[in-house]
Protein backbone atom coordinates (compact mmCIF):
# COMPACT_ATOMS: atom_id res chain seq x y z
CA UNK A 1 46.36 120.34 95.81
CA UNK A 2 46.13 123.93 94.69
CA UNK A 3 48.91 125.94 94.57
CA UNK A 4 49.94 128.24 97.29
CA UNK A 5 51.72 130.62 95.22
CA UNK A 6 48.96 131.01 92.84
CA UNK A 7 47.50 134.68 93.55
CA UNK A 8 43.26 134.66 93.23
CA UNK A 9 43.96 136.78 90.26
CA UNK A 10 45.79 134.10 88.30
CA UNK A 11 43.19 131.28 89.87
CA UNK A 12 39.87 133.03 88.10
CA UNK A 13 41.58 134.07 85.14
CA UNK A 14 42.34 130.67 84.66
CA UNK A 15 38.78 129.67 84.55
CA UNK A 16 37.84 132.58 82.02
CA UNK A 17 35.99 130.75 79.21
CA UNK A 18 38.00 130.63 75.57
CA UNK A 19 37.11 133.78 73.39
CA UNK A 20 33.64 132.78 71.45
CA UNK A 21 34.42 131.51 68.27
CA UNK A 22 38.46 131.33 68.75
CA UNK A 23 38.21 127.39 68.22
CA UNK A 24 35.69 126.95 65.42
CA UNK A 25 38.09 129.84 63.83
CA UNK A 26 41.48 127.91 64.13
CA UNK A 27 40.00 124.71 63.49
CA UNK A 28 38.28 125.88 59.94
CA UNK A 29 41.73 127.41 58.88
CA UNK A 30 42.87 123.68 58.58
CA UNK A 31 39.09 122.86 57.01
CA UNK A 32 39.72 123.58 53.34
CA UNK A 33 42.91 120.87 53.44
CA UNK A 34 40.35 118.20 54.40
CA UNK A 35 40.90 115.84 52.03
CA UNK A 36 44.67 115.85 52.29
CA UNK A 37 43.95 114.86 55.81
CA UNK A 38 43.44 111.62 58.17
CA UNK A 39 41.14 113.55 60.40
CA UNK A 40 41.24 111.57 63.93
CA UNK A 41 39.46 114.12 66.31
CA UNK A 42 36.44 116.38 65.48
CA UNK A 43 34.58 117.24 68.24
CA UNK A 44 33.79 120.23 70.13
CA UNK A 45 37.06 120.97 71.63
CA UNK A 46 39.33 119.15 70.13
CA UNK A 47 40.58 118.95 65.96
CA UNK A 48 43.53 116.39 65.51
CA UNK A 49 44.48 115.39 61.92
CA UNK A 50 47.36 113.28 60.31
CA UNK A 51 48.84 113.49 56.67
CA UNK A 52 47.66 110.40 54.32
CA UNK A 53 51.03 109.01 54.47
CA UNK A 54 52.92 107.51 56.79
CA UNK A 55 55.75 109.41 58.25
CA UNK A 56 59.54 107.84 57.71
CA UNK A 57 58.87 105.29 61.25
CA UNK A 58 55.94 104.12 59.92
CA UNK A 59 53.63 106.09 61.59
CA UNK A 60 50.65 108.53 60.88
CA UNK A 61 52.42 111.71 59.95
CA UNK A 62 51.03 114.05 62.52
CA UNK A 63 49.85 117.73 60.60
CA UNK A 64 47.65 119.75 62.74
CA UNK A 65 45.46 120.04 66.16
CA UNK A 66 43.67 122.53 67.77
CA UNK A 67 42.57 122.06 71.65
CA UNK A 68 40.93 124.17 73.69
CA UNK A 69 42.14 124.31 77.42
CA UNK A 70 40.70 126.83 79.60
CA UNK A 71 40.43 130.28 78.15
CA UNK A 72 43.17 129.34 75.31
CA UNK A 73 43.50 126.76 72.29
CA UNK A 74 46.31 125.39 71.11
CA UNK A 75 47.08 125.45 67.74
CA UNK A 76 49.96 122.68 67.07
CA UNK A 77 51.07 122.71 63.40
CA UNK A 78 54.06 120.56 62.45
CA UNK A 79 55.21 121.78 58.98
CA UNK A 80 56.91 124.78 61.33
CA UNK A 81 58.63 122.02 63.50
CA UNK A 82 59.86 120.37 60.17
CA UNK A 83 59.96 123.33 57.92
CA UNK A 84 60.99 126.22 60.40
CA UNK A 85 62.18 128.47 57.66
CA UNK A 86 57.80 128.87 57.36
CA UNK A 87 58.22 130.97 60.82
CA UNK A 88 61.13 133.57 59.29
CA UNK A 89 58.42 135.59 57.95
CA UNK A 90 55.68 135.76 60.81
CA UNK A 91 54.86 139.03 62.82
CA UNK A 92 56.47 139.46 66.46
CA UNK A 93 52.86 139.40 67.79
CA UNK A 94 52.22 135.79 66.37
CA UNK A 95 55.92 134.76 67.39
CA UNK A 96 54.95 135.66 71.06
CA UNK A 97 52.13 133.34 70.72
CA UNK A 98 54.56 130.10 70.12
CA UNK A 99 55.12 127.95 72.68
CA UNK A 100 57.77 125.30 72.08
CA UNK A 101 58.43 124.83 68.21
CA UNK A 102 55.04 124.05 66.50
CA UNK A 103 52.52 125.27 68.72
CA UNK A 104 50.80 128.69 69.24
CA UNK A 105 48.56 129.78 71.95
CA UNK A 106 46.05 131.77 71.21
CA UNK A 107 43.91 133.65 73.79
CA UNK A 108 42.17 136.08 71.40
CA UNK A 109 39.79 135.80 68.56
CA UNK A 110 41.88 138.41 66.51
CA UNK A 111 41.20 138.53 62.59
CA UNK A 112 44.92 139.81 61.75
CA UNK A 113 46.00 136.63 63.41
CA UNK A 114 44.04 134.46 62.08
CA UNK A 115 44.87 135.34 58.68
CA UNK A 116 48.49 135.05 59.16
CA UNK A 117 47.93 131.82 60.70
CA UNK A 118 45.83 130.93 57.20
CA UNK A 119 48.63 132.08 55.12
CA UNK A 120 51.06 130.01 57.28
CA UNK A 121 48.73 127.03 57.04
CA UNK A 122 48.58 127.57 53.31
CA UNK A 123 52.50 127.30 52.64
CA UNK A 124 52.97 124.94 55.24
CA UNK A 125 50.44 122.62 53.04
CA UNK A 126 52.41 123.43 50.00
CA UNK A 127 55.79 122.61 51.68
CA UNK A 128 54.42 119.15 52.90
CA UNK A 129 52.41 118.12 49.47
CA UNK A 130 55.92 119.03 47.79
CA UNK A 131 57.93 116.66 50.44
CA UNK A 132 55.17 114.04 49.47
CA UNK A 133 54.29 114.34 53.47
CA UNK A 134 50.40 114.88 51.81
């Protein structure tokens, strides 16, 4: 059942497609690390990789996803859940983006925030290789 508070605005800007090129770009920031990674989706819409250990439960050690959902992908990165000192540096603009503690949703194919998110990507990789997480 639709809902009735939802204005006709809100309803077809929900079904605006995802920038072009805003997945492919998030997922290939997480590319390079490759062989670091248990990749266990790869598709068109959806990137989901593990570390190559197992985590202290004995479980994969989740690292990264990307998903596209309507006109937005999520980009879910745990070293900021388990390192959040990562996020001290990161501009305003990419801390609006967060939602929850490892997860940023992007709605724009912007090349400043993409290369932040790179740069985060990069340390977060070094902070997990050093904790033996990779």
């Amino acid at each position: 059942m639709k809902n009735p508070r939802a204005s006709a605005t809100q309803s077809d800007t929900a079904r605006e497609p995802t920038p072009p090129g805003l997945f492919a770009a998030l997922r290939d920031l997480l590319l390079p690390y490759k062989d670091h990674l248990v990749v266990v989706h790869d598709d068109d819409a959806h990137f989901y990789a593990n570390g190559m250990h197992a985590a202290a439960n004995g479980k994969a050690q989740f690292f990264a996803a990307v998903k596209m959902s309507g006109r937005r992908c999520a980009f879910h990165f745990m070293p900021v859940y388990d390192f959040p000192e990562l996020l001290v540096a990161i501009s305003p603009l990419l801390k609006k983006l967060m939602h929850g503690k490892s997860c940023f949703n992007m709605t724009v194919n912007d090349p400043v925030l993409l290369d932040e998110l790179r740069l985060l990507v990069a340390q977060g990789v070094h902070r997990y290789m050093a904790a033996g997480k990779l």
